[in-house]
N, C-alpha and C. Protein backbone atom coordinates (compact mmCIF):
# COMPACT_ATOMS: atom_id res chain seq x y z
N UNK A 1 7.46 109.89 153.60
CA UNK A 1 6.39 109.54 154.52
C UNK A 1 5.42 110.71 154.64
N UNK A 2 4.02 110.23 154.74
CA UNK A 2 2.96 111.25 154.79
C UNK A 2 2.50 111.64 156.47
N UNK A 3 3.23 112.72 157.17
CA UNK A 3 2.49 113.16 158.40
C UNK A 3 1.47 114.28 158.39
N UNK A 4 0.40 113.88 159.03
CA UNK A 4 -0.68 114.86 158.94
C UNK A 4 -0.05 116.12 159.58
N UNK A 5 -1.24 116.92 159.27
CA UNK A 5 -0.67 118.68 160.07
C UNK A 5 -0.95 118.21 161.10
N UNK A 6 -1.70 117.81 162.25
CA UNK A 6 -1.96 117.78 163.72
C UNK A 6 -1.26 116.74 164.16
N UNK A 7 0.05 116.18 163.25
CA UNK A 7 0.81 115.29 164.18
C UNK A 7 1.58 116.01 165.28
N UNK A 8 1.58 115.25 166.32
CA UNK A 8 2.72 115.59 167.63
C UNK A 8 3.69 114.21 167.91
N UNK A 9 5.01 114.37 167.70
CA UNK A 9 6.13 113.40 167.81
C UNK A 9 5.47 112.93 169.77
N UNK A 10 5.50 114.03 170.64
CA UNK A 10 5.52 114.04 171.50
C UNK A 10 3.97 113.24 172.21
N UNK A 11 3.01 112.71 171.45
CA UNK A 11 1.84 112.01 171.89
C UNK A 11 2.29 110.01 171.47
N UNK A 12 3.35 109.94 170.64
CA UNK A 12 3.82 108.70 170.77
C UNK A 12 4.44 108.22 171.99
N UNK A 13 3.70 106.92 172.10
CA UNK A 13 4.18 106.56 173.59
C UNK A 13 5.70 105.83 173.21
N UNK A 14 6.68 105.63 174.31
CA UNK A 14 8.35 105.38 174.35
C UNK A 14 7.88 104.21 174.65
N UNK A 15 8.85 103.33 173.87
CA UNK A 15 8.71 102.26 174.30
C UNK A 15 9.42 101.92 176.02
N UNK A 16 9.59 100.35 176.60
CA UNK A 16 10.09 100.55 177.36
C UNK A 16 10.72 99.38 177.58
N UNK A 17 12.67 99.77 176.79
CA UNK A 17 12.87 98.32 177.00
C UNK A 17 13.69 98.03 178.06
N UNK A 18 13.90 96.95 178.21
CA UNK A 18 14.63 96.26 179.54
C UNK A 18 16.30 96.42 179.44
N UNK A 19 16.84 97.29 180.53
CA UNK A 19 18.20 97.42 180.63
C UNK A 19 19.06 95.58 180.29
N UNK A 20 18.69 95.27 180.69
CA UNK A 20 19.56 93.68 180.40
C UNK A 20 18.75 93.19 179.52
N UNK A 21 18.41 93.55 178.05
CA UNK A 21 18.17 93.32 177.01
C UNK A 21 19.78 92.08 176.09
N UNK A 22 18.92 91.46 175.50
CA UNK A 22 19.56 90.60 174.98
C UNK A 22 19.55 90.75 173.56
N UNK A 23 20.87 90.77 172.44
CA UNK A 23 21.11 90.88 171.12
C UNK A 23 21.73 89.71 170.50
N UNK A 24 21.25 89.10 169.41
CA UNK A 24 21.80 87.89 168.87
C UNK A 24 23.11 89.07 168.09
N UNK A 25 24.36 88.27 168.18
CA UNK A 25 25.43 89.20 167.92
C UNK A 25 26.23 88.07 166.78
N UNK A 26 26.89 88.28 165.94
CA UNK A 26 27.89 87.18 164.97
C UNK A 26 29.23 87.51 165.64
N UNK A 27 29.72 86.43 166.53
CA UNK A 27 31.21 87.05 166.89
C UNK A 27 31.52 85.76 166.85
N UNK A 28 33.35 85.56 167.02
CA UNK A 28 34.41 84.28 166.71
C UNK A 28 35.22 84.34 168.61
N UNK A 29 35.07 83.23 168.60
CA UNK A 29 35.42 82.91 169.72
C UNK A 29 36.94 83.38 170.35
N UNK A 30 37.08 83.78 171.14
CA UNK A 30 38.20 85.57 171.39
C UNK A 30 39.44 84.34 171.83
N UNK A 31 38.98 82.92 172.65
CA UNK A 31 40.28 82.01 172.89
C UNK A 31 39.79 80.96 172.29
N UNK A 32 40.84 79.83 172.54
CA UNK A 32 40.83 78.47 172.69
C UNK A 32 40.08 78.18 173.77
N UNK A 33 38.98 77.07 174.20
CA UNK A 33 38.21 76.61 175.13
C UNK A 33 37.87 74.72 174.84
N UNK A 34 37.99 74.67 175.70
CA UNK A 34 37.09 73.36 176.06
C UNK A 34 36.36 73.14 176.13
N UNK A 35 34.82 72.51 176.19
CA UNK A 35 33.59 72.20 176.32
C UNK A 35 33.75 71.58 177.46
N UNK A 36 33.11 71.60 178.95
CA UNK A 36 32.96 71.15 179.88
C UNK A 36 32.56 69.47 180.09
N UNK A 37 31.22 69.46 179.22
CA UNK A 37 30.01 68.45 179.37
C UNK A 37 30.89 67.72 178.09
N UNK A 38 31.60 68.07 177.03
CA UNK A 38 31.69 66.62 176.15
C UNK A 38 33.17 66.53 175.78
N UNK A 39 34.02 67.58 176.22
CA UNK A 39 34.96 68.00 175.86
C UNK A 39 35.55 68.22 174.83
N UNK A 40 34.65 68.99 173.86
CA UNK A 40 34.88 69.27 172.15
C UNK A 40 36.04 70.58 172.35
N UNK A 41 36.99 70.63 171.59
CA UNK A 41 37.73 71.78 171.97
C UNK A 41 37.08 72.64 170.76
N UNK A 42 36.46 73.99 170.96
CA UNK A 42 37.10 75.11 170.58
C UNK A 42 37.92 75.76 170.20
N UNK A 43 38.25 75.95 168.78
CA UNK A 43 39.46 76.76 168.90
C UNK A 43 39.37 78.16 168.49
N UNK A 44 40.15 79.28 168.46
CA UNK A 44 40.10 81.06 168.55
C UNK A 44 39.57 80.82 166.88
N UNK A 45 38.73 81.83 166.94
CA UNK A 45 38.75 82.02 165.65
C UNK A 45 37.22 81.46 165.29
N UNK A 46 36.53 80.53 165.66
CA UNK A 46 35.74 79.92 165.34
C UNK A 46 34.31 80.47 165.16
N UNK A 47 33.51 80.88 164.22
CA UNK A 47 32.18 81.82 164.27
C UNK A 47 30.91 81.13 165.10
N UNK A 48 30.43 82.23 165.81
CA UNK A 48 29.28 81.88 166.61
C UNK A 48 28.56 82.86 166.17
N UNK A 49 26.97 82.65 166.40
CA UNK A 49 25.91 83.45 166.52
C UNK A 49 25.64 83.34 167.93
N UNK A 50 25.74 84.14 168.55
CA UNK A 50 25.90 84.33 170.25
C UNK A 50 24.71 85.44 170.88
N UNK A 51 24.68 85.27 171.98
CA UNK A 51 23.26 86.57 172.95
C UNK A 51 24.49 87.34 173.67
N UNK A 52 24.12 88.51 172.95
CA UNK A 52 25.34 89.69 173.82
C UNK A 52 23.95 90.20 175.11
N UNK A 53 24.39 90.21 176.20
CA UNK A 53 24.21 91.43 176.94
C UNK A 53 25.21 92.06 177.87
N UNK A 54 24.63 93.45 178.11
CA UNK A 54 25.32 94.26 179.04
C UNK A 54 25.38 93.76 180.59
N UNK A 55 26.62 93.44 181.24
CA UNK A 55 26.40 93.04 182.69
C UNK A 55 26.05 94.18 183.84
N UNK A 56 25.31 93.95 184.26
CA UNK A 56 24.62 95.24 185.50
C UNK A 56 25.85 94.98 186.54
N UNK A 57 25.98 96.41 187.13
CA UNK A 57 26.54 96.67 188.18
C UNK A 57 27.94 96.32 187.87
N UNK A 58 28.15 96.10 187.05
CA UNK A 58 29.65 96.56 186.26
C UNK A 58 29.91 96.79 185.49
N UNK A 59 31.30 97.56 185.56
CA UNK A 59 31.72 98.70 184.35
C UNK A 59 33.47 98.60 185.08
N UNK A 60 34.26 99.30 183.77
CA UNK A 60 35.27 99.17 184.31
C UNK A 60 35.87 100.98 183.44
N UNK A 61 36.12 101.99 184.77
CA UNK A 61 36.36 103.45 184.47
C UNK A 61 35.82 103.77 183.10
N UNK A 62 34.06 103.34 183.40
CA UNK A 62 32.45 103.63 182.69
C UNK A 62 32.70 102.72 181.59
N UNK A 63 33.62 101.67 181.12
CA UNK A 63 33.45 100.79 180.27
C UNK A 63 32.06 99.97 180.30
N UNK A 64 31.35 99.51 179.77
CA UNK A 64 30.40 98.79 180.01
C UNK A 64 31.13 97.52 179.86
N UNK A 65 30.68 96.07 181.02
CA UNK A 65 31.08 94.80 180.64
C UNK A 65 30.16 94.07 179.94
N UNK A 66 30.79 93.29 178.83
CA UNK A 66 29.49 92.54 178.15
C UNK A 66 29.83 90.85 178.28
N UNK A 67 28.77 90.10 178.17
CA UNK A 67 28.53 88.66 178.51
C UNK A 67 28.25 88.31 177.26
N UNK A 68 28.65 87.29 176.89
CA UNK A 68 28.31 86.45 175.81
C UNK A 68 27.93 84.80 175.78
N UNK A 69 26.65 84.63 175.40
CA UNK A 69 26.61 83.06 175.76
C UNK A 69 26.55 82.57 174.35
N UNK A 70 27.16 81.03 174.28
CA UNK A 70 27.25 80.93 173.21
C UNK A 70 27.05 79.16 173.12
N UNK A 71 26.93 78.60 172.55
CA UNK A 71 26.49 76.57 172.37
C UNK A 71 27.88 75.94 171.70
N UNK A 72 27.97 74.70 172.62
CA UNK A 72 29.41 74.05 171.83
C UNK A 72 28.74 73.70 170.90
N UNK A 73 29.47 73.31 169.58
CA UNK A 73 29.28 72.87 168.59
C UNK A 73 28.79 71.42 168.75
N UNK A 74 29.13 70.76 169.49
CA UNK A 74 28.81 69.04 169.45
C UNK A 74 27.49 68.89 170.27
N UNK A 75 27.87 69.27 171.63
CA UNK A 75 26.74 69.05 172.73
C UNK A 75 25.36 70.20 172.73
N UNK A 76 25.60 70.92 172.12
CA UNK A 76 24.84 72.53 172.31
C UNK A 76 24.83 72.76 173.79
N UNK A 77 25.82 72.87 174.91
CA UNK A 77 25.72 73.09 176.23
C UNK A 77 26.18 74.61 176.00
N UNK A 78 25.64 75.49 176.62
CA UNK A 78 25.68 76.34 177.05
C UNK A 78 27.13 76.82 178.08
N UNK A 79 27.94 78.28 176.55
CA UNK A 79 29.12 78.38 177.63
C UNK A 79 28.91 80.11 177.28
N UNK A 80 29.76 80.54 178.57
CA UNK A 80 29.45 81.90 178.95
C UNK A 80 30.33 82.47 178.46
N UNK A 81 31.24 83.86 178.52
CA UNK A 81 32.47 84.27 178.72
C UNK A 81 32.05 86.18 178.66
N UNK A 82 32.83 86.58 179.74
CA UNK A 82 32.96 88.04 179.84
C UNK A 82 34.31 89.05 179.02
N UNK A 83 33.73 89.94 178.86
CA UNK A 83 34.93 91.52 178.14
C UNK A 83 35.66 91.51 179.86
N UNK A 84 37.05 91.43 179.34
CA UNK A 84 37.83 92.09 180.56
C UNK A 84 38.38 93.11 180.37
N UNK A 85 38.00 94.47 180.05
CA UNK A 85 38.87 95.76 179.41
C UNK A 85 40.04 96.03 180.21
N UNK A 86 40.04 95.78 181.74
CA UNK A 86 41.36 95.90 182.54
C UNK A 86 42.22 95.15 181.74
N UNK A 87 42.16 94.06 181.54
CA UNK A 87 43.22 93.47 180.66
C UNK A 87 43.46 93.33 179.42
N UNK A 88 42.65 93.99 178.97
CA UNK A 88 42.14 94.05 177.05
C UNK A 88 42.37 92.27 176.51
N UNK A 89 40.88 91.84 177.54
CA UNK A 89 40.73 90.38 177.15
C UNK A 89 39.86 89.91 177.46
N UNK A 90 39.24 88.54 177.71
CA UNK A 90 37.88 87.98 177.73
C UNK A 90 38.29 87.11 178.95
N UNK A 91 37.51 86.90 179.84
CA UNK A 91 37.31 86.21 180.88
C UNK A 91 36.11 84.65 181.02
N UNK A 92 36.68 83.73 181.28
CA UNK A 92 35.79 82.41 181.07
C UNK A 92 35.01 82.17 181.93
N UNK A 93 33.47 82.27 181.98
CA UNK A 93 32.77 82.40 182.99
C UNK A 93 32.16 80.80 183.55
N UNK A 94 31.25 80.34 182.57
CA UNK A 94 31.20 79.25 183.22
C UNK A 94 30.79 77.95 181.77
N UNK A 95 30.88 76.66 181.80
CA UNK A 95 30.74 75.63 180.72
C UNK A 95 31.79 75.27 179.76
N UNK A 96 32.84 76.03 180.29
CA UNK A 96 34.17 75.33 179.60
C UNK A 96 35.21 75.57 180.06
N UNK A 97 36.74 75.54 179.71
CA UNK A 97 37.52 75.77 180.50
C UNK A 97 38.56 76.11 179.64
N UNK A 98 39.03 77.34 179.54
CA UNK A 98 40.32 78.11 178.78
C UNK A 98 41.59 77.08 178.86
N UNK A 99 42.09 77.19 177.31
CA UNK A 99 42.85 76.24 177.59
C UNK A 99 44.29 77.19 177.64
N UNK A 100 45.41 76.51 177.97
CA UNK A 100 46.84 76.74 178.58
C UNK A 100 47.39 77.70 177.74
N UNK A 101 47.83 78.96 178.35
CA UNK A 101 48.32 79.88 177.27
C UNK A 101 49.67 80.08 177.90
N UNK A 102 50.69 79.60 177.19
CA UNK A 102 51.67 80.01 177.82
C UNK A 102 52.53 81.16 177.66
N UNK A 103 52.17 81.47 176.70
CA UNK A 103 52.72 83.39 176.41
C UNK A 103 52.31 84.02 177.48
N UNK A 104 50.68 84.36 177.56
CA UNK A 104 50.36 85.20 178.56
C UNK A 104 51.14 85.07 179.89
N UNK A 105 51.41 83.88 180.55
CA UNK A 105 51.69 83.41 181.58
C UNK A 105 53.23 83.85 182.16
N UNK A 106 53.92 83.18 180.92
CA UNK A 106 55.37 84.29 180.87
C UNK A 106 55.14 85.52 180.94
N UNK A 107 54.33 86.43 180.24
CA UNK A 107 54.45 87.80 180.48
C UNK A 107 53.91 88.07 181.40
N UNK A 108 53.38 87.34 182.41
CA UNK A 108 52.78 88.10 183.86
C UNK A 108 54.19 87.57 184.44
N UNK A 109 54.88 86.26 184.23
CA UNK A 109 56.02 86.11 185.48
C UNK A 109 57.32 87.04 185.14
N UNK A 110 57.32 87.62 183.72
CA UNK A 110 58.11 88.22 183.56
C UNK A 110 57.91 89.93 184.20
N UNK A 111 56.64 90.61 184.31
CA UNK A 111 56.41 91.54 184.83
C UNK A 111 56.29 91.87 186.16
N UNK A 112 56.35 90.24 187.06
CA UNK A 112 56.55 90.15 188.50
C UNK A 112 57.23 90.49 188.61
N UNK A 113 58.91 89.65 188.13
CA UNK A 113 59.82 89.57 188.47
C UNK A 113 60.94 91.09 188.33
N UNK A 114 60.20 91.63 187.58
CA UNK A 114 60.31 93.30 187.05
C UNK A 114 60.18 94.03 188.02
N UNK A 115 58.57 93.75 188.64
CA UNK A 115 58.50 94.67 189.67
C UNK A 115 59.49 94.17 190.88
N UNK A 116 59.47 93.08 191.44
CA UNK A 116 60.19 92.60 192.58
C UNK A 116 61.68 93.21 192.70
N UNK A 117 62.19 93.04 191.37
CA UNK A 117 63.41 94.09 191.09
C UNK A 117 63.59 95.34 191.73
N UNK A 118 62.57 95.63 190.88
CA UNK A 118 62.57 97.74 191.36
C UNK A 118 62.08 97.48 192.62
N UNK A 119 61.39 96.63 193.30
CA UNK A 119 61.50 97.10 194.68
C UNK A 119 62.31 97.06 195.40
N UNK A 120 63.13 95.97 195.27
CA UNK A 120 64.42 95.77 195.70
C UNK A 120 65.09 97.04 195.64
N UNK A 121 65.56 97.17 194.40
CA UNK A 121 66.41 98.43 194.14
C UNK A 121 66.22 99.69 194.72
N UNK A 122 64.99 99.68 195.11
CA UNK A 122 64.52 100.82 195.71
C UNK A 122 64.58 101.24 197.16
N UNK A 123 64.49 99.85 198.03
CA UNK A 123 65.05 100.02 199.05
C UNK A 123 67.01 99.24 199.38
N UNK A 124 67.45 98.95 198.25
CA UNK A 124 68.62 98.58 199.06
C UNK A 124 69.53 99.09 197.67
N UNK A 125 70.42 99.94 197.59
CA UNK A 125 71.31 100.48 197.04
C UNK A 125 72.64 99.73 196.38
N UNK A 126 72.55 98.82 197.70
CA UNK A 126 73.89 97.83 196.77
C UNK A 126 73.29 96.83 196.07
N UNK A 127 72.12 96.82 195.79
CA UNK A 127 70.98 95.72 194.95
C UNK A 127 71.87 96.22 193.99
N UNK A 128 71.14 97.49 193.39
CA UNK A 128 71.71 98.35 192.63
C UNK A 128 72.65 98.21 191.53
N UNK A 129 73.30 98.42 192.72
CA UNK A 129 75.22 98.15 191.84
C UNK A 129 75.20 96.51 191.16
N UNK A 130 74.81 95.40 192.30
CA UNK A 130 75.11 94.30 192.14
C UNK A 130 74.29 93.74 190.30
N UNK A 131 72.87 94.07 190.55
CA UNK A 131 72.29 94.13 189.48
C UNK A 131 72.85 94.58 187.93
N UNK A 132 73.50 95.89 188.39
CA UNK A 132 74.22 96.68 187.32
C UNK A 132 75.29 95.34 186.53
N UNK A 133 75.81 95.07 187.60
CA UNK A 133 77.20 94.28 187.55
C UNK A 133 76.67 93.20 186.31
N UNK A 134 75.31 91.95 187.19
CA UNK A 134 75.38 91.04 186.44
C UNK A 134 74.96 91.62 185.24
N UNK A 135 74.00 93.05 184.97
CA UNK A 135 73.38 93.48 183.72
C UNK A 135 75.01 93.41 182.73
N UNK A 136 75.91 93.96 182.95
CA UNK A 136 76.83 93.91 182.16
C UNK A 136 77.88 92.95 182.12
N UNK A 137 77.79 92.08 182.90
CA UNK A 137 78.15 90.28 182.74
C UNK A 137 77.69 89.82 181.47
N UNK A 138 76.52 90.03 181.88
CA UNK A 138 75.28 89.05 181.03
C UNK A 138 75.76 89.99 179.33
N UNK A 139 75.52 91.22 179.71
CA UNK A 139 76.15 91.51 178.32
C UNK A 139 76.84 91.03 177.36
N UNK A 140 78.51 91.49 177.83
CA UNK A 140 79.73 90.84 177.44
C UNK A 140 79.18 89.49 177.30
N UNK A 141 78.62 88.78 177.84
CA UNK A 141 78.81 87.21 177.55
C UNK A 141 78.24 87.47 176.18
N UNK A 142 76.43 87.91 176.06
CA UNK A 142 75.79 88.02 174.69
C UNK A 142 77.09 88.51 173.70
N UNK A 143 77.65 89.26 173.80
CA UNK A 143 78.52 90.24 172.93
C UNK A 143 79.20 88.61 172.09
N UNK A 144 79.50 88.36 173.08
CA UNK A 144 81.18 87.37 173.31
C UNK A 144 80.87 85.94 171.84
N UNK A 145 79.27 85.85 172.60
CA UNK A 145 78.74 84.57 171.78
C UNK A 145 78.48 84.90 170.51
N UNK A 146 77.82 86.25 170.07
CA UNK A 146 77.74 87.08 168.93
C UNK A 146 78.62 86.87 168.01
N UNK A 147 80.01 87.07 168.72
CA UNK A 147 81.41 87.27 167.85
C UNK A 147 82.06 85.98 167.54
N UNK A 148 81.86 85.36 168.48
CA UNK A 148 82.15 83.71 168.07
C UNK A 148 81.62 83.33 167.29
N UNK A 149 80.19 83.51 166.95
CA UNK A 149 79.27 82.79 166.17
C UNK A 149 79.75 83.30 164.53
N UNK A 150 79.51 84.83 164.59
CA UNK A 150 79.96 85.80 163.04
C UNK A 150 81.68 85.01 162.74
N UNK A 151 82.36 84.90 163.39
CA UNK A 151 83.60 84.27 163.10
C UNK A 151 83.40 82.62 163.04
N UNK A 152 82.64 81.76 163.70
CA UNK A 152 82.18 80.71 162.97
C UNK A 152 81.50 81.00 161.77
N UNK A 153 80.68 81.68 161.12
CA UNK A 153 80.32 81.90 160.42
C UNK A 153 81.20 82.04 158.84
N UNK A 154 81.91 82.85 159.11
CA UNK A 154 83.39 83.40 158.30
C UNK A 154 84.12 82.66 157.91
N UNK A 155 83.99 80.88 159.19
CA UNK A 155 85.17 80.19 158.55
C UNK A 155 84.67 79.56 157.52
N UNK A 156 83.11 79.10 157.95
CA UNK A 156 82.86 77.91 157.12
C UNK A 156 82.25 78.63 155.95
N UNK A 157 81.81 79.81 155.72
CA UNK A 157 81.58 80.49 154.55
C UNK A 157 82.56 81.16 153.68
N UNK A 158 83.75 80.66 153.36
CA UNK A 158 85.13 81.36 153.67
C UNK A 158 85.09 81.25 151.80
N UNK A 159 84.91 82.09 151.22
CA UNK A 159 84.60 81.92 149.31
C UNK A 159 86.39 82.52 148.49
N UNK A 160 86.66 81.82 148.05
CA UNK A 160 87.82 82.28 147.00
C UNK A 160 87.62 82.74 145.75
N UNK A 161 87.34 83.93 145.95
CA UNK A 161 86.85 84.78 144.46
C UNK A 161 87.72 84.37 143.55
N UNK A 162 89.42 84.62 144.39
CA UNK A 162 90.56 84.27 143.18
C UNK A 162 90.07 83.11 141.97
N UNK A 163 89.24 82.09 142.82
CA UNK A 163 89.28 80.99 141.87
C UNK A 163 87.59 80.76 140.91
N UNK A 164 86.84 81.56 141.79
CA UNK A 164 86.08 81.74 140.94
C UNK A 164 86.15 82.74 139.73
N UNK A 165 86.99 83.60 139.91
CA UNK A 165 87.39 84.67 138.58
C UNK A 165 88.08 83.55 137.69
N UNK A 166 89.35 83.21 137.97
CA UNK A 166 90.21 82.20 137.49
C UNK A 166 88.87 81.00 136.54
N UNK A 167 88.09 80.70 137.10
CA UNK A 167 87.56 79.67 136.71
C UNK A 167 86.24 80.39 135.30
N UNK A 168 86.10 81.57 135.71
CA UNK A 168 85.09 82.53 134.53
C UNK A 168 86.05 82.80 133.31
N UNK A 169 87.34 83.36 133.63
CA UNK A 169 87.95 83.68 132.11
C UNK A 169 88.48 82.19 131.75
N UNK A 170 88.57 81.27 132.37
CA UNK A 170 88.51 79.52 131.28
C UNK A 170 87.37 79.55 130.85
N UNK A 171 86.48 79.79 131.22
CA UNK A 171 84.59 79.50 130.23
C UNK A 171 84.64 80.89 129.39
N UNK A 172 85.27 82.09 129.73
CA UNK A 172 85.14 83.47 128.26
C UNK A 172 86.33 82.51 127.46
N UNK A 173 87.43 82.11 127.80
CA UNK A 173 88.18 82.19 126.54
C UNK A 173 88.07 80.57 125.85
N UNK A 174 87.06 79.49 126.47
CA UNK A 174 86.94 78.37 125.91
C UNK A 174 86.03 78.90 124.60
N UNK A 175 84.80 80.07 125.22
CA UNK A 175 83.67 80.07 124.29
C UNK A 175 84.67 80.95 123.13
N UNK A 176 85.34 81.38 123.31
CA UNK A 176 86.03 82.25 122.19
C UNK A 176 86.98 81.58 121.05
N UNK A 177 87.28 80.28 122.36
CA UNK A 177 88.07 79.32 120.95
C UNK A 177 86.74 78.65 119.79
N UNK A 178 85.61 78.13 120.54
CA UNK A 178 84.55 77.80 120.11
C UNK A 178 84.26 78.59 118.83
N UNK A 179 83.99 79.85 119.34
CA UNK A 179 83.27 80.95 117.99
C UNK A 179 84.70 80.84 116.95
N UNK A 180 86.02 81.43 117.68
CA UNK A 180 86.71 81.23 116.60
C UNK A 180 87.08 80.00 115.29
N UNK A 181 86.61 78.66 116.58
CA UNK A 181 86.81 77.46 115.32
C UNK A 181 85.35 77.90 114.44
């Protein structure tokens, strides 16, 4: 590029763009969703050309949150969905409706029931013990079913080499009468 000698970087005027600026972005749809208005399902995975922007007045420990709007495929209605970095996941804002995840769901009732534990345990001491107890109930039983199963296993897989050896030197010494006739 040709700059004259009396250029100054500093006499170009800055542009001035708008904090809630909007970017056509190529992203795949982060869940499964519903379409509100026609009820086309969505499923994960699916490519959109979507409008990213930054959401004002939130952030999550200086994360920026971003919005994404995006068109069902059938109806072109207009559906939203937010970045949830607290949960390293996407949040359904409005024009469709997340459909049933039941993994996630177990692992929040399983992390309740975790904490409810340790609180317990924490204020009552013979929780404690009692807990301990069924923890190694529950054990032995796993153990118990383990060993039953490997010994079911054993019976009905139960192989007689004797007779499979027995049954290999009749096929070496048939083929040997063979070559010899």
């Amino acid at each position: 590029k040709y700059y004259p000698p009396d250029f100054d970087p500093a006499k170009i005027p800055k542009l001035k763009l708008p904090k809630d600026r909007q970017y056509v972005v190529r992203l795949m749809a982060p869940f499964n969703m519903r379409c509100k208005t026609c009820g086309e399902y969505i499923y994960k995975g699916k490519k959109f050309n979507a409008r990213k922007e930054t959401v004002q007045n939130e952030s999550y420990l200086g994360l920026p949150i971003f919005r994404f709007y995006i068109k069902c495929t059938r109806c072109l209605a207009e559906i939203t969905f937010k970045t949830d970095p607290e949960n390293t996941d996407y949040t359904m804002e409005h024009g469709a409706t997340r459909n049933f995840q039941a993994e996630k769901l177990l692992e929040e009732e399983e992390k309740r029931m975790q904490k409810e534990r340790e609180e317990e345990e924490l204020n009552n001491p013979m929780k404690v013990l009692e807990n301990r107890t069924k923890d190694s109930k529950l054990e032995m039983e796993v153990l118990e079913n383990l060993q039953e199963l490997k010994e079911l296993n054993q019976r009905q897989a139960n192989v007689d080499f004797e007779a499979m050896l027995k049954q290999y030197k009749e096929l070496e010494e048939e083929q040997r009468r063979k070559e010899q006739e």
